[in-house]
C-alpha atoms as a PDB file:
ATOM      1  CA  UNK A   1       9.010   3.271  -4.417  1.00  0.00           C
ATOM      2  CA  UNK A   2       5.698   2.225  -3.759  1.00  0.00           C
ATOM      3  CA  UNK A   3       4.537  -1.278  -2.415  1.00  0.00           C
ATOM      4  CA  UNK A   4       1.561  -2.453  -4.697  1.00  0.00           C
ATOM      5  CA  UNK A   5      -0.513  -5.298  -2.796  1.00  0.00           C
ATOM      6  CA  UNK A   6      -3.094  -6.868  -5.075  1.00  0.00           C
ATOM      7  CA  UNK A   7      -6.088  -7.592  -3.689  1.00  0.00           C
ATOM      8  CA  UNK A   8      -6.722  -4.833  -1.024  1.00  0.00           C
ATOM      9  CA  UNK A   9      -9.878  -6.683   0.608  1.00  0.00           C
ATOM     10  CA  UNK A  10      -7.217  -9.417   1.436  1.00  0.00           C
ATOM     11  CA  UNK A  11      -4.816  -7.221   2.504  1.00  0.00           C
ATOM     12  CA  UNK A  12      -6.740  -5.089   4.662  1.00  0.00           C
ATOM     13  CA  UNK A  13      -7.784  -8.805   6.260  1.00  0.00           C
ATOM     14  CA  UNK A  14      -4.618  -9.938   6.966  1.00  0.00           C
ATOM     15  CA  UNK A  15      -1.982  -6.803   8.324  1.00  0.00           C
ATOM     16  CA  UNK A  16      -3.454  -4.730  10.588  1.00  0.00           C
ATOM     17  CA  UNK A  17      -1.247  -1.476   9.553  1.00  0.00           C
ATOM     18  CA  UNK A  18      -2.549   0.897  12.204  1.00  0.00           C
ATOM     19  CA  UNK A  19      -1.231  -1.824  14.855  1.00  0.00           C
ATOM     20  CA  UNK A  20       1.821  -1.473  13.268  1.00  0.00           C
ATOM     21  CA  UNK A  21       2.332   1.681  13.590  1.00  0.00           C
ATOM     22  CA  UNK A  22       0.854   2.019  17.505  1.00  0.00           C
ATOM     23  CA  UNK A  23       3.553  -0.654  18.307  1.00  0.00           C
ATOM     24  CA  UNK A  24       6.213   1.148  16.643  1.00  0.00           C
ATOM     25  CA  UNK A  25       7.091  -1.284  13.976  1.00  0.00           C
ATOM     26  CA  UNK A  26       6.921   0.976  11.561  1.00  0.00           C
ATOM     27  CA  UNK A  27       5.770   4.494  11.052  1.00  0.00           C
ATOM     28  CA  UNK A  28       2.827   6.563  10.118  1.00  0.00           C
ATOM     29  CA  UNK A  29       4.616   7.943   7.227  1.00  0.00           C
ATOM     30  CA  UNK A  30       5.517   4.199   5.998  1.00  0.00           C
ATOM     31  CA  UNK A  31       1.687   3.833   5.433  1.00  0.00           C
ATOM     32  CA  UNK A  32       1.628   6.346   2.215  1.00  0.00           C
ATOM     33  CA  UNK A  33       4.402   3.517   1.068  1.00  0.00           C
ATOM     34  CA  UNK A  34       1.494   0.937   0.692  1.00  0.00           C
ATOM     35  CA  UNK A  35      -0.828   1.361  -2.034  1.00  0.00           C
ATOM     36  CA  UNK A  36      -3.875  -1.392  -2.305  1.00  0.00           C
ATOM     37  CA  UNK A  37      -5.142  -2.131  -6.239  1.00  0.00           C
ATOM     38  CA  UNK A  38      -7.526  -5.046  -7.035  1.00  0.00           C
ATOM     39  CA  UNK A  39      -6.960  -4.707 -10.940  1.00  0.00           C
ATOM     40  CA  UNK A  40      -3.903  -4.374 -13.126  1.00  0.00           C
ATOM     41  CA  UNK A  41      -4.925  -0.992 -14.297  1.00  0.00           C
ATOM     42  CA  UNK A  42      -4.913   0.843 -11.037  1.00  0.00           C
ATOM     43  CA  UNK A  43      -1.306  -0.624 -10.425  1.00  0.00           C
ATOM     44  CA  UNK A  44      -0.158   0.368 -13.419  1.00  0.00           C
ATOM     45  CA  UNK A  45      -2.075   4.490 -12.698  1.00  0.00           C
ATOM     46  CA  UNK A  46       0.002   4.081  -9.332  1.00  0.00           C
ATOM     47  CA  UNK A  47       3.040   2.980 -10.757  1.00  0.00           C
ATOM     48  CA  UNK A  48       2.891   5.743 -13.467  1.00  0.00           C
ATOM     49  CA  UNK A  49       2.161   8.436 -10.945  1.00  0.00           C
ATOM     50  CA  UNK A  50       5.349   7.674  -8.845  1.00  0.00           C
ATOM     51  CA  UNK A  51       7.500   7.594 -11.572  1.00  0.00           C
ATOM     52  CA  UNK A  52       6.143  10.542 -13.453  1.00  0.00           C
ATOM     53  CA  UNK A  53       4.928   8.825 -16.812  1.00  0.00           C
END
């Protein structure tokens, strides 16, 4: 399932995810689980495209 996080400006601000992954908190393939939208409409497109709709 895919992790929406409005606002990806903000996002991309506050979690360093390439940190993450050099200190092993999580891993590279973790990353694709993060998807950044800033408007309801490109959540929805990402939603939709996991689940096939």
């Amino acid at each position: 399932m895919p992790i929406v996080l409005f606002g990806s400006d903000y996002w991309k601000r506050l979690i360093n995810f390439d940190m993450l992954v050099e200190e092993g908190v999580i891993s590279a393939a973790d990353l694709a689980l993060f998807q950044f939208a800033d408007d309801a409409e490109t959540a929805r497109e990402i939603i939709k495209t996991f689940y096939r709709l």
